[in-house]
PDB file of N, CA and C in Angstrom:
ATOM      1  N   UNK A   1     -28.329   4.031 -27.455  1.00  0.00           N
ATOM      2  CA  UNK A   1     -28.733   5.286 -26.861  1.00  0.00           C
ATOM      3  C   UNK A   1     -28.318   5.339 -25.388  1.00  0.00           C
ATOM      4  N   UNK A   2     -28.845   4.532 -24.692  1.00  0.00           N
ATOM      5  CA  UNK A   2     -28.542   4.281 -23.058  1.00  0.00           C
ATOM      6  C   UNK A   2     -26.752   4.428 -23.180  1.00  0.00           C
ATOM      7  N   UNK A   3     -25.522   3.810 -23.742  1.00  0.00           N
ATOM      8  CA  UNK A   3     -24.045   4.017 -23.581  1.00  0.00           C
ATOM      9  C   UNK A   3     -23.727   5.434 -23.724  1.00  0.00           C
ATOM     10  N   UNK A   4     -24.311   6.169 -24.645  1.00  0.00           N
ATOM     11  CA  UNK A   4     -23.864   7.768 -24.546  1.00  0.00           C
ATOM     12  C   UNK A   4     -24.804   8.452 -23.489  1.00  0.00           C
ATOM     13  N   UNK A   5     -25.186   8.083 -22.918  1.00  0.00           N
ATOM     14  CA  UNK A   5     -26.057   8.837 -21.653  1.00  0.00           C
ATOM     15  C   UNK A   5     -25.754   8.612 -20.337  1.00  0.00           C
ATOM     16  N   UNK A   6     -24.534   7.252 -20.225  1.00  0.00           N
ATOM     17  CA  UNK A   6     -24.489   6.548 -18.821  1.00  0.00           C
ATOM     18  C   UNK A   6     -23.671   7.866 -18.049  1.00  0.00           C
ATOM     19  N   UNK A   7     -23.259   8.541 -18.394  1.00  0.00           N
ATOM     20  CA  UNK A   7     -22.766   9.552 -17.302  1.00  0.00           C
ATOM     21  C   UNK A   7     -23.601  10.742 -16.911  1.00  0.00           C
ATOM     22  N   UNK A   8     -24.942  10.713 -17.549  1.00  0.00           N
ATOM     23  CA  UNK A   8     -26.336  11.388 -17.201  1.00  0.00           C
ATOM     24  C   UNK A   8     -26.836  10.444 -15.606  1.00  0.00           C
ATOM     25  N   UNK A   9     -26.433   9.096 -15.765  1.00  0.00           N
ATOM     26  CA  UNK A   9     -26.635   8.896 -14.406  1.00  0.00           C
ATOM     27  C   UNK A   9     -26.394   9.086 -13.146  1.00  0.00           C
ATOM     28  N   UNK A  10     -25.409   9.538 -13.037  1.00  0.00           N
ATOM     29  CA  UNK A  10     -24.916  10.442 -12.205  1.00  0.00           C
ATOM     30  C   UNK A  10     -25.965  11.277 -11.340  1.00  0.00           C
ATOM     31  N   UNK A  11     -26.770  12.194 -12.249  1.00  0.00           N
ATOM     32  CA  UNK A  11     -27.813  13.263 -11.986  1.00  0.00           C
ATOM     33  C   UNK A  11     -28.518  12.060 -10.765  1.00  0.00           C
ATOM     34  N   UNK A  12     -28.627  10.790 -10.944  1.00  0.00           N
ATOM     35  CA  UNK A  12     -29.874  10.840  -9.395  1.00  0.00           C
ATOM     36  C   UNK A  12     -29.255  10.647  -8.140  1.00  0.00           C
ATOM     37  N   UNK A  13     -27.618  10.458  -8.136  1.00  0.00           N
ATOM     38  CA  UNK A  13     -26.876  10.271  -6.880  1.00  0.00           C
ATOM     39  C   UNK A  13     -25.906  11.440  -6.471  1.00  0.00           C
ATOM     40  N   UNK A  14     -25.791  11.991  -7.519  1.00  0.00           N
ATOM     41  CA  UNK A  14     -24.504  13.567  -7.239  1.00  0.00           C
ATOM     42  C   UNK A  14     -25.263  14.635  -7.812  1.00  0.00           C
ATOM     43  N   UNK A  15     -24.755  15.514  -6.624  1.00  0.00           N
ATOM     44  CA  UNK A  15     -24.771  17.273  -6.529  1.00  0.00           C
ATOM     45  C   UNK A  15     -23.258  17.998  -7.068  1.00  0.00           C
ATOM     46  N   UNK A  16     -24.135  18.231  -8.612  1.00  0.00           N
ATOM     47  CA  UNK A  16     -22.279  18.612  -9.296  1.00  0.00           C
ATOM     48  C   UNK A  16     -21.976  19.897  -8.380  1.00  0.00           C
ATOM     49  N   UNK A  17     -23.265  20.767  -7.953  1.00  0.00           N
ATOM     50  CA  UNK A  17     -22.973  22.306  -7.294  1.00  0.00           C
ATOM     51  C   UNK A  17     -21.759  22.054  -6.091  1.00  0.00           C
ATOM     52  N   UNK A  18     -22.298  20.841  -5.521  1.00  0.00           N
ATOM     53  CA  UNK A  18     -21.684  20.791  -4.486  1.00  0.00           C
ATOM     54  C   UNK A  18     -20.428  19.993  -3.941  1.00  0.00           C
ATOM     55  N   UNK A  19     -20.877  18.658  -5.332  1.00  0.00           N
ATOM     56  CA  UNK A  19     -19.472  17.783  -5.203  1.00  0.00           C
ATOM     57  C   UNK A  19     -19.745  16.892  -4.257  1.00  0.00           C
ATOM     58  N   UNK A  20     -21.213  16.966  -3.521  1.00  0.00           N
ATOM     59  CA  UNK A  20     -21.349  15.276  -2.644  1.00  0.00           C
ATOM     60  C   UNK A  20     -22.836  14.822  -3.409  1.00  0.00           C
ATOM     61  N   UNK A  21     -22.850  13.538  -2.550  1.00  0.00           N
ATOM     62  CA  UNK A  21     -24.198  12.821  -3.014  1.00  0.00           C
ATOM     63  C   UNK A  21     -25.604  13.296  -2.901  1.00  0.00           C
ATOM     64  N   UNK A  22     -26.144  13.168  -3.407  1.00  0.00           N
ATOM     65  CA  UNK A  22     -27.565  13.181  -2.480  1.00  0.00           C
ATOM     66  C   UNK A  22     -28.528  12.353  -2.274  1.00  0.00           C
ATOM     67  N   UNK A  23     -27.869  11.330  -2.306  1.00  0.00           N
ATOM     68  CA  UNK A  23     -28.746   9.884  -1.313  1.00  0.00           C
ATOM     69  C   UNK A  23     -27.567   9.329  -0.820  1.00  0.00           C
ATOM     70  N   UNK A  24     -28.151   8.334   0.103  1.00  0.00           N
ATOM     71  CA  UNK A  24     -27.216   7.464   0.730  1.00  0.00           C
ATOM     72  C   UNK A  24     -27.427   6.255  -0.219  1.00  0.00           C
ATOM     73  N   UNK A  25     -26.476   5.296  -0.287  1.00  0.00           N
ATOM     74  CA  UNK A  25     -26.640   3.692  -0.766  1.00  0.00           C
ATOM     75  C   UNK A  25     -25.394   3.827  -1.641  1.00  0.00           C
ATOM     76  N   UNK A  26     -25.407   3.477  -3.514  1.00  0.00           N
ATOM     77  CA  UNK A  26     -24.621   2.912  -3.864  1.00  0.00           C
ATOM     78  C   UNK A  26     -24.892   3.564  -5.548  1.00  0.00           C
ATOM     79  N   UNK A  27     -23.911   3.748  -6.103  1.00  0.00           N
ATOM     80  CA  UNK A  27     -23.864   4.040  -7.210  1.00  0.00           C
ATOM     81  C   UNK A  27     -23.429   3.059  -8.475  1.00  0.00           C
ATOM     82  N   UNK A  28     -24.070   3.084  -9.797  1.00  0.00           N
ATOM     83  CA  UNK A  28     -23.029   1.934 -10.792  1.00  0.00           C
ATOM     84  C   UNK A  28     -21.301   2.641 -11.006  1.00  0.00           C
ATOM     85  N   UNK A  29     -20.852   2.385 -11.191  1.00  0.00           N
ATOM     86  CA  UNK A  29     -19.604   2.488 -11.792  1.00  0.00           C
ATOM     87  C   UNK A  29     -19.699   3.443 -13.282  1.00  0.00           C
ATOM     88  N   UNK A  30     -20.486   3.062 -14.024  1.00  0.00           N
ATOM     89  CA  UNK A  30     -20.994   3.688 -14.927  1.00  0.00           C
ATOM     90  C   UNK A  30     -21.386   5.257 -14.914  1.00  0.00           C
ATOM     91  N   UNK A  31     -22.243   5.384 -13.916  1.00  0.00           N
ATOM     92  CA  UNK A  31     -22.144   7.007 -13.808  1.00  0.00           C
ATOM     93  C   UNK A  31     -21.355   7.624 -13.507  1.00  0.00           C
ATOM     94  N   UNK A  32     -19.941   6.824 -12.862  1.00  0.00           N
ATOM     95  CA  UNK A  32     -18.949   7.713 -12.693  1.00  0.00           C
ATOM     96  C   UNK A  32     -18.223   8.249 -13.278  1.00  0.00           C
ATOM     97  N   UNK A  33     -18.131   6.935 -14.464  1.00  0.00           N
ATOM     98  CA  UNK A  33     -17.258   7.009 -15.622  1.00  0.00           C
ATOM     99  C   UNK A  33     -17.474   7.427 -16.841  1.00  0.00           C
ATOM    100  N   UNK A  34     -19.013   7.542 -17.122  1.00  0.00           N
ATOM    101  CA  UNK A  34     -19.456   7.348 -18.193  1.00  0.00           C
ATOM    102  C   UNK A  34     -19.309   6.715 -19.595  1.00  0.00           C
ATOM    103  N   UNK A  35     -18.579   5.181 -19.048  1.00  0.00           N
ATOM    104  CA  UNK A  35     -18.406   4.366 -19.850  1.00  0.00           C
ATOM    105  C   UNK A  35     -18.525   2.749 -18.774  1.00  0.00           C
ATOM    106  N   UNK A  36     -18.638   2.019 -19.244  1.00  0.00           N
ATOM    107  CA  UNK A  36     -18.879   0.403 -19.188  1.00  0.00           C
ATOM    108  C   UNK A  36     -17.375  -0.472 -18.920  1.00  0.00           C
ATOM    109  N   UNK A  37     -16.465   0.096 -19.944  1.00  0.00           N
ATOM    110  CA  UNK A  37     -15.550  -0.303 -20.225  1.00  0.00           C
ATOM    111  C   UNK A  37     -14.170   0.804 -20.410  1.00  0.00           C
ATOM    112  N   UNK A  38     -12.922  -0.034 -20.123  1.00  0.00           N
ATOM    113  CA  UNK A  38     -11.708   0.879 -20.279  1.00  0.00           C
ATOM    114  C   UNK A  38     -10.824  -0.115 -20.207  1.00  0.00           C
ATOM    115  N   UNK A  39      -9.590   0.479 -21.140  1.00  0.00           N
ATOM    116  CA  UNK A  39      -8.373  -0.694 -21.677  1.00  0.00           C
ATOM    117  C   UNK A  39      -7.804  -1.374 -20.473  1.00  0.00           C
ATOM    118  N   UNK A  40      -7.599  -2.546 -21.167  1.00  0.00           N
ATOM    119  CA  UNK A  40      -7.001  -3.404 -20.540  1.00  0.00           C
ATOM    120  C   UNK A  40      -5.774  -2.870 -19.506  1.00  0.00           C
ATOM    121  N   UNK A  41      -4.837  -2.082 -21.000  1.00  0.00           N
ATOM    122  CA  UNK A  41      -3.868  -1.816 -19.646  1.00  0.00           C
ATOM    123  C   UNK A  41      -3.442  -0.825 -18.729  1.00  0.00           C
ATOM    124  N   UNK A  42      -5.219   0.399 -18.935  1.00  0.00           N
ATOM    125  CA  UNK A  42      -5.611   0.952 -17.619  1.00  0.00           C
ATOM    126  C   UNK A  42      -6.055   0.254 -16.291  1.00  0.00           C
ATOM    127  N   UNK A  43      -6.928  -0.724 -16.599  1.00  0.00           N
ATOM    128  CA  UNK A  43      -7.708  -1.702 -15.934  1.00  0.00           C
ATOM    129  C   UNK A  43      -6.469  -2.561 -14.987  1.00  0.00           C
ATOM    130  N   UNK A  44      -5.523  -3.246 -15.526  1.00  0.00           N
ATOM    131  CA  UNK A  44      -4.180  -4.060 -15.343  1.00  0.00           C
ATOM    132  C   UNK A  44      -3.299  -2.932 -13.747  1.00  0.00           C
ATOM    133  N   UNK A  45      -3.066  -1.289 -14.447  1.00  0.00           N
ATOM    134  CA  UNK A  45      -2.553  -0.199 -13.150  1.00  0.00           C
ATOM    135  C   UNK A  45      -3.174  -0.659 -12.274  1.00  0.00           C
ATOM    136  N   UNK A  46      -4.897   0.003 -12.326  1.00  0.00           N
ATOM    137  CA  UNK A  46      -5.566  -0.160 -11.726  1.00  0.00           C
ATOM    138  C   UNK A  46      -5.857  -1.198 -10.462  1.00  0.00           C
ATOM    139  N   UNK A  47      -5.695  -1.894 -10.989  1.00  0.00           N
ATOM    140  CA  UNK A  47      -5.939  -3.648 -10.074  1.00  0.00           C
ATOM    141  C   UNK A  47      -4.480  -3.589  -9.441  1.00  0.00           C
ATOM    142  N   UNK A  48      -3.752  -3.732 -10.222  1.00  0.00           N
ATOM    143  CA  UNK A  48      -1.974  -3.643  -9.340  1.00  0.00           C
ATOM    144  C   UNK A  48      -2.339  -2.513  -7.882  1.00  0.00           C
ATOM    145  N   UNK A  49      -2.350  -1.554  -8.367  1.00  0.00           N
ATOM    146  CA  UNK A  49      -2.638  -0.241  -7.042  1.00  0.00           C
ATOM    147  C   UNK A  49      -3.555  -0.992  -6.083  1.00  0.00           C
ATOM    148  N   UNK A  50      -4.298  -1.703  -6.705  1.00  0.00           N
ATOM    149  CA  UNK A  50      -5.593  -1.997  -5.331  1.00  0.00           C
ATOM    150  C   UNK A  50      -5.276  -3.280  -4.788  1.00  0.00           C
ATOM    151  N   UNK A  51      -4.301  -4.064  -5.363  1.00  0.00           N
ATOM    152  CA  UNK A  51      -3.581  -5.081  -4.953  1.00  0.00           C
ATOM    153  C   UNK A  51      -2.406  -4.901  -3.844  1.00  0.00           C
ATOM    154  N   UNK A  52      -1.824  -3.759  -4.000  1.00  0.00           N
ATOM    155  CA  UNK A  52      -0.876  -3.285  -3.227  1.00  0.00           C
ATOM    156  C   UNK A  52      -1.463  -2.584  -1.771  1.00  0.00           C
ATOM    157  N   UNK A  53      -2.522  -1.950  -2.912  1.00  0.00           N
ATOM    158  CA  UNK A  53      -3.466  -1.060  -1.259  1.00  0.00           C
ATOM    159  C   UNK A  53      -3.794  -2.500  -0.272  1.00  0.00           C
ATOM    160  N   UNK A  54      -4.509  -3.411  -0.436  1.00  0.00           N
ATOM    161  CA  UNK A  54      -4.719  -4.871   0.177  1.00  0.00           C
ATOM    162  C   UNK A  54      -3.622  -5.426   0.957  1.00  0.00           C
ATOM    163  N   UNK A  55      -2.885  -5.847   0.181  1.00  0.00           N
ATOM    164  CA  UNK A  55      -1.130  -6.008   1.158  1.00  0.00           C
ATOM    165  C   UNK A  55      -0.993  -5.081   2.074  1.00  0.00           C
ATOM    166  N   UNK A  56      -0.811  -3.646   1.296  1.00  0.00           N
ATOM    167  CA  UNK A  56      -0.491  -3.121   2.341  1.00  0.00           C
ATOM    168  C   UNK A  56      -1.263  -2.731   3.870  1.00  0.00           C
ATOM    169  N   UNK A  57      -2.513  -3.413   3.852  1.00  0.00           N
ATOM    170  CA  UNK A  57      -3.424  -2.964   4.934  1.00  0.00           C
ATOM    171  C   UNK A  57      -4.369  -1.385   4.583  1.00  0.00           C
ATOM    172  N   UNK A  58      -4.389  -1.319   3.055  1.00  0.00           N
ATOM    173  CA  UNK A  58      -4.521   0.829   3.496  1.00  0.00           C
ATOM    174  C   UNK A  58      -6.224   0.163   2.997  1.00  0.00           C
ATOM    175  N   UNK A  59      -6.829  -0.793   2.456  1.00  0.00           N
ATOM    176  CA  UNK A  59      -8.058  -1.133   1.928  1.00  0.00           C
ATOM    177  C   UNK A  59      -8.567  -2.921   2.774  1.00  0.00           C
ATOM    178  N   UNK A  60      -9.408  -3.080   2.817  1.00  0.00           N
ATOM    179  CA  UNK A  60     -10.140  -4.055   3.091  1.00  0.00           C
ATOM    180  C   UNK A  60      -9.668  -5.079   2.232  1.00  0.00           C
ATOM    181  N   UNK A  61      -9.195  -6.433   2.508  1.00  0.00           N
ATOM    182  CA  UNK A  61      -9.207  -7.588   1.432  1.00  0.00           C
ATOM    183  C   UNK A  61     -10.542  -7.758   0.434  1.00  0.00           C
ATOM    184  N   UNK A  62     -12.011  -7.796   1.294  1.00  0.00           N
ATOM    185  CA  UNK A  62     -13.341  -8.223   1.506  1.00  0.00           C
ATOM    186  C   UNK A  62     -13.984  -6.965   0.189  1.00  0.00           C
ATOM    187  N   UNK A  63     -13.106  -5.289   0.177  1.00  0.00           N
ATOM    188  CA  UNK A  63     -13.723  -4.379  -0.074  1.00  0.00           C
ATOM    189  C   UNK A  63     -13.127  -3.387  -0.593  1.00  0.00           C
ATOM    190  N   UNK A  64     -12.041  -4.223  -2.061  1.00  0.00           N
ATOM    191  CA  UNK A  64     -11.172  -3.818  -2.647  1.00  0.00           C
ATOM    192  C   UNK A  64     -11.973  -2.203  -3.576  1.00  0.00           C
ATOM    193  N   UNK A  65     -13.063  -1.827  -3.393  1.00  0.00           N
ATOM    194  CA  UNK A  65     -13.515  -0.655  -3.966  1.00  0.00           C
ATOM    195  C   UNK A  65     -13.047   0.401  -3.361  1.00  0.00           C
ATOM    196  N   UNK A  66     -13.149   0.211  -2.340  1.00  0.00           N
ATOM    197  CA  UNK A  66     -12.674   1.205  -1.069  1.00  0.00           C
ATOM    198  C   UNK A  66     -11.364   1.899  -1.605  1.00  0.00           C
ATOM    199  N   UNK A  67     -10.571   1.406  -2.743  1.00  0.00           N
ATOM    200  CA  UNK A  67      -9.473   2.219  -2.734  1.00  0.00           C
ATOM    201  C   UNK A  67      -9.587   3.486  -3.500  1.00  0.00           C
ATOM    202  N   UNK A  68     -10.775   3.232  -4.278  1.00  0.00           N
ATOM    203  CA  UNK A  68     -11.219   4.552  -5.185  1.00  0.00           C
ATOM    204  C   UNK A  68     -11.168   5.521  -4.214  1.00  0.00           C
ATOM    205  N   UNK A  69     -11.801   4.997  -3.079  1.00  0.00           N
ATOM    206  CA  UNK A  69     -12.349   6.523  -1.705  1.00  0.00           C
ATOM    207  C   UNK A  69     -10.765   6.890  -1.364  1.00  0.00           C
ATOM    208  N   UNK A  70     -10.060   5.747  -1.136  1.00  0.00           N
ATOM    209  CA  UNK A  70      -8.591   6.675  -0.601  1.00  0.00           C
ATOM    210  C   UNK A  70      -8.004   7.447  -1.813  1.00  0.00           C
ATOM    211  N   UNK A  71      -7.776   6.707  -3.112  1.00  0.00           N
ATOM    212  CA  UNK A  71      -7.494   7.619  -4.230  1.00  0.00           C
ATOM    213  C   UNK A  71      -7.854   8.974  -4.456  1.00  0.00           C
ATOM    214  N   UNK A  72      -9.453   9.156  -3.832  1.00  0.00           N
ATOM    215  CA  UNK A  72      -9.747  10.426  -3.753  1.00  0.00           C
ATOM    216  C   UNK A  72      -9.506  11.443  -2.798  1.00  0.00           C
ATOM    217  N   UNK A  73      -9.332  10.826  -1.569  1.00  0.00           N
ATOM    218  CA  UNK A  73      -8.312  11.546  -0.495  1.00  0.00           C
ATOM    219  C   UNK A  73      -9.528  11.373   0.656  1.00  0.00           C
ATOM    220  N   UNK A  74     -10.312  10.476   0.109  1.00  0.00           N
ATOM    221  CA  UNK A  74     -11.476  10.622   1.323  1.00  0.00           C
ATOM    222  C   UNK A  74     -11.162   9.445   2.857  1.00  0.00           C
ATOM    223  N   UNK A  75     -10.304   9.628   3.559  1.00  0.00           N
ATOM    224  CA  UNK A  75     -10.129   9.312   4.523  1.00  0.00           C
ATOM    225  C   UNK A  75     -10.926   8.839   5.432  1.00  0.00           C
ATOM    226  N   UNK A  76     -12.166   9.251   5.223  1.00  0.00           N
ATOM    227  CA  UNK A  76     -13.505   8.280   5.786  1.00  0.00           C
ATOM    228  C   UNK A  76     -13.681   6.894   5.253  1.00  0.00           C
ATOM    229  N   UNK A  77     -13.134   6.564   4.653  1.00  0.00           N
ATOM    230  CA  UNK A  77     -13.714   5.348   3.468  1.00  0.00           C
ATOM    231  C   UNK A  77     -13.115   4.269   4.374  1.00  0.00           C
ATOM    232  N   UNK A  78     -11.674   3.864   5.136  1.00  0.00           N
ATOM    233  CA  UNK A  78     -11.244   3.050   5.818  1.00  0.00           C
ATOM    234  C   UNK A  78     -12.078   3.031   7.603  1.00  0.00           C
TER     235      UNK A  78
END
């Protein structure tokens, strides 16, 4: 029951009206996605891009999440 609902989690950290949060702190991964899991060789892009973002200086070594925020164009995140 809880796996088909994880993107109901969402509702206690995002304002869909508005498209930002409404708390400060930290979200699972899960509400973003509304899944747990995704293929390997999405997962494989994925890590390559944030491997490259690292080299290249555009993300934190320490705070390889951070590249989701540039992916999204949010320029605050660095």
């Amino acid at each position: 029951m809880f796996e088909r609902h994880m993107g109901e989690l969402a509702e206690g950290w995002f304002d869909a009206a508005s498209g930002g949060p409404t708390r400060a702190g930290t979200a699972p991964l899960e509400s973003v996605f509304g899944v747990r899991e995704i293929p390997v060789e999405t997962a494989a892009a994925i890590r390559a891009v944030i491997d490259r973002m690292v080299q290249e200086g555009a993300v934190p070594e320490n705070e390889p999440w951070r590249a989701l925020g540039v992916l999204a164009g949010n320029s605050r995140e660095i």
